[in-house]
Each structure stands twice: as C-alpha cells, then as structure tokens.
PDB file of N, CA and C in Angstrom:
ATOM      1  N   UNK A   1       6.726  13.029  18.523  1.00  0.00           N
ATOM      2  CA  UNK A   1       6.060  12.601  17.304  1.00  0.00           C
ATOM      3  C   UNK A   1       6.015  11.073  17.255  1.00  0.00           C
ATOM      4  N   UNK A   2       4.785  10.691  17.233  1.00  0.00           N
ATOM      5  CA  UNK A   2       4.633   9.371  17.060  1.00  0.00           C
ATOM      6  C   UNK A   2       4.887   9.139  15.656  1.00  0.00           C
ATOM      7  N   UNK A   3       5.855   7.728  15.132  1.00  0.00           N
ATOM      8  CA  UNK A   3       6.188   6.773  13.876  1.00  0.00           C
ATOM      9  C   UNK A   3       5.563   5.610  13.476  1.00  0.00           C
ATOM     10  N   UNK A   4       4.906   5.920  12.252  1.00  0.00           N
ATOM     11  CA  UNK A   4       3.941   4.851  12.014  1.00  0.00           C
ATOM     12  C   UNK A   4       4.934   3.797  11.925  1.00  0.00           C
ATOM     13  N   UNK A   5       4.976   2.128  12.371  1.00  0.00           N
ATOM     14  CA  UNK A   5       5.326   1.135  11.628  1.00  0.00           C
ATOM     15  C   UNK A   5       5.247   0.887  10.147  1.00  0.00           C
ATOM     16  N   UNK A   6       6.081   0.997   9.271  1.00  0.00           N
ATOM     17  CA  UNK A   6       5.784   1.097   7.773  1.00  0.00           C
ATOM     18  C   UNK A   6       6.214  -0.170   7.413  1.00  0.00           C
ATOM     19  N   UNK A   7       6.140  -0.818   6.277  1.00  0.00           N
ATOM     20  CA  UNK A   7       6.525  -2.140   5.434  1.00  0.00           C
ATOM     21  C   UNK A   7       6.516  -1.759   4.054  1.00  0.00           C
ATOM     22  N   UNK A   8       6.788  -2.774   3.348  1.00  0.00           N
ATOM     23  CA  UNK A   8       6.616  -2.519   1.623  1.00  0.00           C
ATOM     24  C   UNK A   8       5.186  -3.846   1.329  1.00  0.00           C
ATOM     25  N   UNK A   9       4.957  -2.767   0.551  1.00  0.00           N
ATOM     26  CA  UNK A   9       3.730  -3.797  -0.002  1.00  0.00           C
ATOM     27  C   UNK A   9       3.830  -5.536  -0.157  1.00  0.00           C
ATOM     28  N   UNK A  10       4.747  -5.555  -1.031  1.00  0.00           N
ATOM     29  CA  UNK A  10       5.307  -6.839  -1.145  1.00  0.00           C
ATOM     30  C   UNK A  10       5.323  -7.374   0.604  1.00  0.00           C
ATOM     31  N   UNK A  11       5.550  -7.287   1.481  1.00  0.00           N
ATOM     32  CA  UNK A  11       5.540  -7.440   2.668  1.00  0.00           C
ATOM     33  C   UNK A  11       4.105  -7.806   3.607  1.00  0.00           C
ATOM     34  N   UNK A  12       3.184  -7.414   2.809  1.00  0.00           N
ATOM     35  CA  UNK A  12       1.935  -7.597   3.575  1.00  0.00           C
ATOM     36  C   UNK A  12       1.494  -9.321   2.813  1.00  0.00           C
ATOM     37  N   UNK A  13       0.605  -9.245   4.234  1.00  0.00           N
ATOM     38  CA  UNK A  13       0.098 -10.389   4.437  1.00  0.00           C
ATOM     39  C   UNK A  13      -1.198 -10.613   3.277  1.00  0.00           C
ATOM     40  N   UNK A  14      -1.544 -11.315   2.690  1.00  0.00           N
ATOM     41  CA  UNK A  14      -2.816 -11.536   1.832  1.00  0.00           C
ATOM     42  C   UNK A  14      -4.183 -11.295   3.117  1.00  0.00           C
ATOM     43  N   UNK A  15      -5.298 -10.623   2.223  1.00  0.00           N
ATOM     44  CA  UNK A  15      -6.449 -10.138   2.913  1.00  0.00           C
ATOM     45  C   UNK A  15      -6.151  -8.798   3.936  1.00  0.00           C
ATOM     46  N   UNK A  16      -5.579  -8.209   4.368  1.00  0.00           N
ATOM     47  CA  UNK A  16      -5.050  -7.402   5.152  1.00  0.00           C
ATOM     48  C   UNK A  16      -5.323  -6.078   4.432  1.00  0.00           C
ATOM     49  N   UNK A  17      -5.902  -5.241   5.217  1.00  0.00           N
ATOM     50  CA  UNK A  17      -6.150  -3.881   4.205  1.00  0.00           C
ATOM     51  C   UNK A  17      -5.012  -3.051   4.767  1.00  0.00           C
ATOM     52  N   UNK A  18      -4.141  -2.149   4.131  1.00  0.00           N
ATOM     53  CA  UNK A  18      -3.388  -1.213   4.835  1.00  0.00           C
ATOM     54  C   UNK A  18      -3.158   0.340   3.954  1.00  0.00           C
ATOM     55  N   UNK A  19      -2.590   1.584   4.141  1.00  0.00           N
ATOM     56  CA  UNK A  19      -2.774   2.027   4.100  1.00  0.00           C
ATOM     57  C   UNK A  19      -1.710   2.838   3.163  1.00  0.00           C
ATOM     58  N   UNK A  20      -1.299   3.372   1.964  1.00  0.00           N
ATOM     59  CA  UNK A  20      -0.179   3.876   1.199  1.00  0.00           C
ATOM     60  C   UNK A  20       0.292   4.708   2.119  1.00  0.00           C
ATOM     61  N   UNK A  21       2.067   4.850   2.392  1.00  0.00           N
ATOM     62  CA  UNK A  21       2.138   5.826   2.848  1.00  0.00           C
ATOM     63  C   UNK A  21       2.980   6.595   2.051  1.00  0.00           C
ATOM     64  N   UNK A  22       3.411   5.876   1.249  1.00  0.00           N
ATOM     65  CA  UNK A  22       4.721   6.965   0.220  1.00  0.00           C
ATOM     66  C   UNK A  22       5.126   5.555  -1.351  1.00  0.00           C
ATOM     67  N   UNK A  23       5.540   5.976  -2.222  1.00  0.00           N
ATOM     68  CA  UNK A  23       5.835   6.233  -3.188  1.00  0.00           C
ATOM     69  C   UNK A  23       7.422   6.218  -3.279  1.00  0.00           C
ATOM     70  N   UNK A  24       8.362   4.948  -3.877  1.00  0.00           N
ATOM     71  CA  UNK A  24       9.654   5.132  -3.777  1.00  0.00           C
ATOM     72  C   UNK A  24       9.551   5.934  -5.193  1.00  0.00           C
ATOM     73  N   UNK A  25       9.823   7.110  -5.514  1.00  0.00           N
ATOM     74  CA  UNK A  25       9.750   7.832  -6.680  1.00  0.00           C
ATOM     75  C   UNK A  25      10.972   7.511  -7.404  1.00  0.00           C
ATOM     76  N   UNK A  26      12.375   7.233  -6.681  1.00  0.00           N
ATOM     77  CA  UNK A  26      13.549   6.261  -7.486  1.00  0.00           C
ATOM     78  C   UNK A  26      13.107   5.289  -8.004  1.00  0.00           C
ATOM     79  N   UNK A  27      12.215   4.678  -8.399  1.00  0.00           N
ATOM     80  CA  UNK A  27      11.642   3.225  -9.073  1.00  0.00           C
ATOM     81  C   UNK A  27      11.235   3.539 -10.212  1.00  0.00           C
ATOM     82  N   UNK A  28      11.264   2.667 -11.167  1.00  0.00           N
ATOM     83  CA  UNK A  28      10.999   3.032 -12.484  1.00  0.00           C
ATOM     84  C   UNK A  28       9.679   2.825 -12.259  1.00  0.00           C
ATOM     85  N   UNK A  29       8.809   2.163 -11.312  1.00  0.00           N
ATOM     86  CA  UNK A  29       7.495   1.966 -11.465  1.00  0.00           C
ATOM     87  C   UNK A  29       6.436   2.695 -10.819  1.00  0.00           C
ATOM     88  N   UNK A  30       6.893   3.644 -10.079  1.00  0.00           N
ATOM     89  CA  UNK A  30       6.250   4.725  -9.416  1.00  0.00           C
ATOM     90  C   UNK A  30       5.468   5.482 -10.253  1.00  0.00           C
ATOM     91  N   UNK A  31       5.849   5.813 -11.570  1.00  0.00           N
ATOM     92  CA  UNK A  31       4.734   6.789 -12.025  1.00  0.00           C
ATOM     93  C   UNK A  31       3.652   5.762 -12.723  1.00  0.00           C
ATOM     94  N   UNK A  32       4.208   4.479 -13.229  1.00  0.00           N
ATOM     95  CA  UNK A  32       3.103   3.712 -13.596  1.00  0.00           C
ATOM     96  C   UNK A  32       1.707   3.569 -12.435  1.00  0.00           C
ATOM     97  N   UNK A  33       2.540   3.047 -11.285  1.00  0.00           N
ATOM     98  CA  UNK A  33       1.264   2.358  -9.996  1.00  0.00           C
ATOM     99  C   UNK A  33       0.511   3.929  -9.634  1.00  0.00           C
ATOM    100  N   UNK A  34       1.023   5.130  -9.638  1.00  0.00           N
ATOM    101  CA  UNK A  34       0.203   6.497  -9.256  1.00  0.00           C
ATOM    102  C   UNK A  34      -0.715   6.721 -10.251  1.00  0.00           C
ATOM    103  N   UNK A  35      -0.542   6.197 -12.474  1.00  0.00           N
ATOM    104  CA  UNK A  35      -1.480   5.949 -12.782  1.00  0.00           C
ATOM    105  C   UNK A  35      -2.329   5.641 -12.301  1.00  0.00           C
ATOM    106  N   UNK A  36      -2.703   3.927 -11.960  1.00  0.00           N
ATOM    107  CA  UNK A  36      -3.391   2.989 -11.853  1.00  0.00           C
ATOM    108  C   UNK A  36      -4.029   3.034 -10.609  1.00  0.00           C
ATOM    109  N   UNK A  37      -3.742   4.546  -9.899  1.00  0.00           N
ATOM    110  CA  UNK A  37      -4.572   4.968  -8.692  1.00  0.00           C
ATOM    111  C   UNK A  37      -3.687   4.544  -7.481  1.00  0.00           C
ATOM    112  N   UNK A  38      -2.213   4.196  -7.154  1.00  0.00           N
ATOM    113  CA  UNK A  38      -2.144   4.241  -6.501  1.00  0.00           C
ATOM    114  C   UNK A  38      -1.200   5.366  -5.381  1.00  0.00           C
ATOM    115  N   UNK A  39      -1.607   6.202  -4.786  1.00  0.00           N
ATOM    116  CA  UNK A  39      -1.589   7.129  -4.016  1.00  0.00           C
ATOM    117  C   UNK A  39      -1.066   7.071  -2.600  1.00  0.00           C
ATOM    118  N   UNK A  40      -0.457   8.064  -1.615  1.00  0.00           N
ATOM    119  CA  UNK A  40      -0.501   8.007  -0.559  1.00  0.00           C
ATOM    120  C   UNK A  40      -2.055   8.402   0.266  1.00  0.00           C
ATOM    121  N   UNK A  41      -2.329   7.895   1.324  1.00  0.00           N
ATOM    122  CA  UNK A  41      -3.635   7.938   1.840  1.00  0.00           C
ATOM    123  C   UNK A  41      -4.629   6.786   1.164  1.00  0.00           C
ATOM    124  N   UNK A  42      -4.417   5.774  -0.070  1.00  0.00           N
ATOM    125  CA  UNK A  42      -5.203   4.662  -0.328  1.00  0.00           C
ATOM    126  C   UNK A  42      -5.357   3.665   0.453  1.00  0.00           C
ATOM    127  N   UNK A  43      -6.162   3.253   0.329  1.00  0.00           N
ATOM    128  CA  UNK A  43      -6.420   1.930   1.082  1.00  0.00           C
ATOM    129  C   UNK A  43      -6.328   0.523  -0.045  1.00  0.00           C
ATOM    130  N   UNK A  44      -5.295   0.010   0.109  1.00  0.00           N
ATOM    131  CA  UNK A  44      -4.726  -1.409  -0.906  1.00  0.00           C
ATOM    132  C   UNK A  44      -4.822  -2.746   0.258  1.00  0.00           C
ATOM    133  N   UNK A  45      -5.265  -3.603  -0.431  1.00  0.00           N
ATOM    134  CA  UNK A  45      -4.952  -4.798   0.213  1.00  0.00           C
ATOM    135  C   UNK A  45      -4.437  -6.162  -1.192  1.00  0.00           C
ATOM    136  N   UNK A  46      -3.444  -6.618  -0.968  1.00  0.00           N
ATOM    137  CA  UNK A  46      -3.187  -8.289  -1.884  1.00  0.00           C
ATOM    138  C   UNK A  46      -4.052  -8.951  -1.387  1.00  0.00           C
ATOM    139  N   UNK A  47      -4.395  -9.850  -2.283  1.00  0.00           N
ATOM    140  CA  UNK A  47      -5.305 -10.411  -2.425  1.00  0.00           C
ATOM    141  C   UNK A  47      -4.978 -12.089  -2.620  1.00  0.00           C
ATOM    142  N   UNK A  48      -4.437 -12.238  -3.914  1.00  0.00           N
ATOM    143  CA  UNK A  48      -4.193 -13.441  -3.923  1.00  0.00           C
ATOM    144  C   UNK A  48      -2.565 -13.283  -4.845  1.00  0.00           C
ATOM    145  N   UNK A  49      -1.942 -14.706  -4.840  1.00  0.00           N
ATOM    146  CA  UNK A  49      -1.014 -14.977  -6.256  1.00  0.00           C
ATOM    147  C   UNK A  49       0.518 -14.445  -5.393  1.00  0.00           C
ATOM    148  N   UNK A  50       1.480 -15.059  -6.429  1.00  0.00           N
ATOM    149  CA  UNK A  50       2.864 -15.231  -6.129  1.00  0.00           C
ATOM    150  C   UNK A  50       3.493 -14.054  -7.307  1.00  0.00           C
ATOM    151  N   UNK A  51       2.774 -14.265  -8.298  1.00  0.00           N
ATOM    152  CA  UNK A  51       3.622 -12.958  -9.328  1.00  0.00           C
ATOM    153  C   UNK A  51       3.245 -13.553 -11.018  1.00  0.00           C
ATOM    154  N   UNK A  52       1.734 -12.946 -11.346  1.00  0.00           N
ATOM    155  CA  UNK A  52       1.513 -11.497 -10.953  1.00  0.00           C
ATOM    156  C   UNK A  52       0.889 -11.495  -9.531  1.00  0.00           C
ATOM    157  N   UNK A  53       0.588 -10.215  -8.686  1.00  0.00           N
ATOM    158  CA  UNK A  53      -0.185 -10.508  -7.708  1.00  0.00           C
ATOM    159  C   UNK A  53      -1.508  -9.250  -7.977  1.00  0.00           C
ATOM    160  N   UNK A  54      -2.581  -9.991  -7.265  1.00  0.00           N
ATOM    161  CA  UNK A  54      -3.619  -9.337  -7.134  1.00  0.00           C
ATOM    162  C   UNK A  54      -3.744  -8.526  -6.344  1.00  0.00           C
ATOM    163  N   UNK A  55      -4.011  -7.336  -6.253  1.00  0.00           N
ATOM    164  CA  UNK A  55      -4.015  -6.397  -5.256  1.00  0.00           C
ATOM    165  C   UNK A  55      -5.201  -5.247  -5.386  1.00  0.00           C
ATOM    166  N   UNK A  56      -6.137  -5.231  -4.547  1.00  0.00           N
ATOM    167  CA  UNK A  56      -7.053  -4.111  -4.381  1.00  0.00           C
ATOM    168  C   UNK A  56      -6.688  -2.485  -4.187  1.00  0.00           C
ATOM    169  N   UNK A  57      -6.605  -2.024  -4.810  1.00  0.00           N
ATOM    170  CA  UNK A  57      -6.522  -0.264  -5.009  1.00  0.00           C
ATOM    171  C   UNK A  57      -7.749  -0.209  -5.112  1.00  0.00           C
ATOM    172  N   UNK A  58      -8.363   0.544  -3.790  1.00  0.00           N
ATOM    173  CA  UNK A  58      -9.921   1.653  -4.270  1.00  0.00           C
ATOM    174  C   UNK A  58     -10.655   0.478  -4.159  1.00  0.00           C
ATOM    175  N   UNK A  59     -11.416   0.634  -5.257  1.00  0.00           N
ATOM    176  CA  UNK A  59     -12.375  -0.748  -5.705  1.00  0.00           C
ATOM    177  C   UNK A  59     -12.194  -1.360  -6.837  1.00  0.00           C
ATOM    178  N   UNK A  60     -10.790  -1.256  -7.135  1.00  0.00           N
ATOM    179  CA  UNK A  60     -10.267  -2.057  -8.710  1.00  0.00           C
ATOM    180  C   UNK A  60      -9.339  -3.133  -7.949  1.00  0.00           C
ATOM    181  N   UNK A  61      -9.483  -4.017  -8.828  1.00  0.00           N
ATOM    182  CA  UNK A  61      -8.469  -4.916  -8.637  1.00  0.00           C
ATOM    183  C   UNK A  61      -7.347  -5.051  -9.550  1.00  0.00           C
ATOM    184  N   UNK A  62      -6.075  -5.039  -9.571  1.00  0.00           N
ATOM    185  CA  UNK A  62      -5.166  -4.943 -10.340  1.00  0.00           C
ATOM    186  C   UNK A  62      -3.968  -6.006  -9.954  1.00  0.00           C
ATOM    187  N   UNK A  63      -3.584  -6.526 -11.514  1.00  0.00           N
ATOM    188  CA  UNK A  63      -2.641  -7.633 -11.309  1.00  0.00           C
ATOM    189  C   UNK A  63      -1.096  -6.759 -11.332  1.00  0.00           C
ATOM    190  N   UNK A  64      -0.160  -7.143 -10.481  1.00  0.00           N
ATOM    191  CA  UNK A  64       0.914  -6.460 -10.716  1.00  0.00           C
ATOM    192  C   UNK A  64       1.858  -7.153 -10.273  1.00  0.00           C
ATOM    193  N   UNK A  65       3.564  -7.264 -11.399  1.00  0.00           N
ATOM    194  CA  UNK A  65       4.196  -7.947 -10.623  1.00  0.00           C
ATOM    195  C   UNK A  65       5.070  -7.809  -9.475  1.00  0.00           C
ATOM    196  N   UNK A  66       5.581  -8.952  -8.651  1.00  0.00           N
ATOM    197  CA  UNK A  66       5.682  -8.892  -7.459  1.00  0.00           C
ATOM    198  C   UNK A  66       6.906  -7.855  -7.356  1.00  0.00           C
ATOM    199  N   UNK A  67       7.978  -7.520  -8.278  1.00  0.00           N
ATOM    200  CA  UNK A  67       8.868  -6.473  -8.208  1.00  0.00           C
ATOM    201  C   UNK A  67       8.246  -4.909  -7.924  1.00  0.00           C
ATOM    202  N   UNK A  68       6.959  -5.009  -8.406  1.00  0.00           N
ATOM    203  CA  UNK A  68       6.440  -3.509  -8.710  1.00  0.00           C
ATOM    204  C   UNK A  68       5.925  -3.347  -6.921  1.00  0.00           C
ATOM    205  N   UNK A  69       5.729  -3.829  -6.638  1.00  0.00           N
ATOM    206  CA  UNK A  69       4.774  -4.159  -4.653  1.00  0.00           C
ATOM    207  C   UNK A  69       6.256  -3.384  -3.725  1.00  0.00           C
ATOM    208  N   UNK A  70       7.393  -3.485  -4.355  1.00  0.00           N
ATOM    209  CA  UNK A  70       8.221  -3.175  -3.584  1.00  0.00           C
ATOM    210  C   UNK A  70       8.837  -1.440  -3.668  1.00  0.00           C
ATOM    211  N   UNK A  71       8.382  -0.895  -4.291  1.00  0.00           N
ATOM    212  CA  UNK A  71       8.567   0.618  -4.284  1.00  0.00           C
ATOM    213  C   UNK A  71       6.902   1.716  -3.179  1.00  0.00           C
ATOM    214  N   UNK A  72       5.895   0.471  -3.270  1.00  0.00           N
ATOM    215  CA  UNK A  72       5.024   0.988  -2.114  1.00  0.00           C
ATOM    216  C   UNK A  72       5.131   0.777  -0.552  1.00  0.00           C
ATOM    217  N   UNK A  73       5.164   1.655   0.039  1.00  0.00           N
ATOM    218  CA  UNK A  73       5.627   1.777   1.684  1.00  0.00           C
ATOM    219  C   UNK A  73       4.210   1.850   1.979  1.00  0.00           C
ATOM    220  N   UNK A  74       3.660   1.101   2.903  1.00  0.00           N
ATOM    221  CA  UNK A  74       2.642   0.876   3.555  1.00  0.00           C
ATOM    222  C   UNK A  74       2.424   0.962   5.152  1.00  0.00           C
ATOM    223  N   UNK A  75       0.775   0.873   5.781  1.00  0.00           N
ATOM    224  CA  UNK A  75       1.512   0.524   7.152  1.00  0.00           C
ATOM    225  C   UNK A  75      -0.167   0.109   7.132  1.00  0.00           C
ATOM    226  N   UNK A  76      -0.329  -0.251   8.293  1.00  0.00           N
ATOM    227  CA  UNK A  76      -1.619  -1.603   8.552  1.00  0.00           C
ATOM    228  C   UNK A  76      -2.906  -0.446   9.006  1.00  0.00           C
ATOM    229  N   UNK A  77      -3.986  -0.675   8.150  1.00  0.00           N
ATOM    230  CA  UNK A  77      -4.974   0.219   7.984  1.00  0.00           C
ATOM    231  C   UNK A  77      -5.451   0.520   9.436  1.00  0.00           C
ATOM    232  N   UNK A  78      -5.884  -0.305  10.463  1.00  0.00           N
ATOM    233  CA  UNK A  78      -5.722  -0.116  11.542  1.00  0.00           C
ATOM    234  C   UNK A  78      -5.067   0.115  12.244  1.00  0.00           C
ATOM    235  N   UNK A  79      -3.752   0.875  12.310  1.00  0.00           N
ATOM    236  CA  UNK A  79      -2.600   1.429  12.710  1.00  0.00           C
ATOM    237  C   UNK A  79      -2.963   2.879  12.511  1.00  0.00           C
ATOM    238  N   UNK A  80      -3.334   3.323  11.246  1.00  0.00           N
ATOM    239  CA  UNK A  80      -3.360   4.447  10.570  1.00  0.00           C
ATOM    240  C   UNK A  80      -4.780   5.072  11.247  1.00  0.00           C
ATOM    241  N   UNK A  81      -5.658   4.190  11.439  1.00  0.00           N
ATOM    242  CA  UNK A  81      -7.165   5.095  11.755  1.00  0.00           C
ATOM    243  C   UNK A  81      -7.039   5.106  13.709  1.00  0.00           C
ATOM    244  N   UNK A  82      -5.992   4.477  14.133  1.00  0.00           N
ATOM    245  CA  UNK A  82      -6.215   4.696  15.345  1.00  0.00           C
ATOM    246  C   UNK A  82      -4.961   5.940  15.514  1.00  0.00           C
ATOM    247  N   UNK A  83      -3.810   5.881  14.945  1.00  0.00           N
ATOM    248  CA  UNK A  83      -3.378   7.302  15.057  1.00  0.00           C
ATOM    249  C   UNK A  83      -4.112   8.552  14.682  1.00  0.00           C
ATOM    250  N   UNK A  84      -4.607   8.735  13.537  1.00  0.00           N
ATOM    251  CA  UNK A  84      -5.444   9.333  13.231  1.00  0.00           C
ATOM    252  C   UNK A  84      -6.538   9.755  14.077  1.00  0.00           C
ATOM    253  N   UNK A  85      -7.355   8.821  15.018  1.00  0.00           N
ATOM    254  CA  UNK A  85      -8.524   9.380  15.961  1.00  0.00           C
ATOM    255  C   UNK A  85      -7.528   9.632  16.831  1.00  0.00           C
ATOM    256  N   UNK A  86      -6.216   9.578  17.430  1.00  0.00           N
ATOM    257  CA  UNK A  86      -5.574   9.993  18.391  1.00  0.00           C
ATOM    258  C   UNK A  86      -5.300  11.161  18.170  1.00  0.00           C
ATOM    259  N   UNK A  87      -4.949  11.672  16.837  1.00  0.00           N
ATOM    260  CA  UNK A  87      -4.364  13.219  16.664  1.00  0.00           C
ATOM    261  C   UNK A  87      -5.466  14.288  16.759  1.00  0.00           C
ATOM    262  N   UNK A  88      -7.177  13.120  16.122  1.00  0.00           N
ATOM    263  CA  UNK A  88      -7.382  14.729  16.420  1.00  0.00           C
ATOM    264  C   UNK A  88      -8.184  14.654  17.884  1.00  0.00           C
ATOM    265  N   UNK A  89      -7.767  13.937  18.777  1.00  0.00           N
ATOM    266  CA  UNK A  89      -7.816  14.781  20.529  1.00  0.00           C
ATOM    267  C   UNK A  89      -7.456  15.341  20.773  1.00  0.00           C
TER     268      UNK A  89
END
C-alpha cells in the first residue's frame, strides 16, 4: 500500500492547491470548517495573510484563523491525482 505524504494545512505553502485528507475530529473546530465546506476529497489552497488566513475551499474564499488550519491534514493536489491515475491501472 502506497502512503500519501500528508501535512496540516497550516503547513502549506501560499498558492499551492492540495487536497483534504481527514478532519482532526478532536478539535473543537472540525465541525465548524465541515460547515463551511470543508471535506475530505476538497481541493483548498491559502492564499494569502498570517492570521486570519485566506484560504480557497471549492470556489469560496474563506478567512480563518491560523489555529483553525491545524486540525486539516492535507497532501499536495498533485500527489493525490497521480496516485489516483496509478490505482486505477
């Protein structure tokens, strides 16, 4: 079984699109950000700012602070679509 490289949101680079992979559901802010659309399988990228930060969910942009970035586990959108065309060979 191949292991995606994962990070926390807070961790990504500005402009960089990557890919949700999980949800720390121990966080008090997990059920807020699954409101506000954010999901495993989304595609999020930060955008700009130190805290609040800007961050693309979907096609919304949403300010959030930099504590809340750290309960999303991510991994680099191009990581995800090349495993993905690998699995289904």
């Amino acid at each position: 079984m191949i292991r995606q490289a994962t990070f926390s949101l807070e961790e990504s680079p500005r402009r960089v699109s990557n890919r949700v992979v999980s949800l720390d559901d121990s966080s008090e802010w997990a059920s807020h950000l699954r409101r506000v659309g954010f999901h495993e399988g989304v595609e999020v990228m930060v955008l700009s700012g130190r805290d609040p930060v800007m961050v693309r969910c979907q096609n919304s942009c949403i300010a959030l602070r930099r504590c809340m970035l750290e309960c999303v586990r991510v991994c680099a959108l191009q990581e995800a679509q090349c495993r993905a065309s690998r699995a289904g060979k």
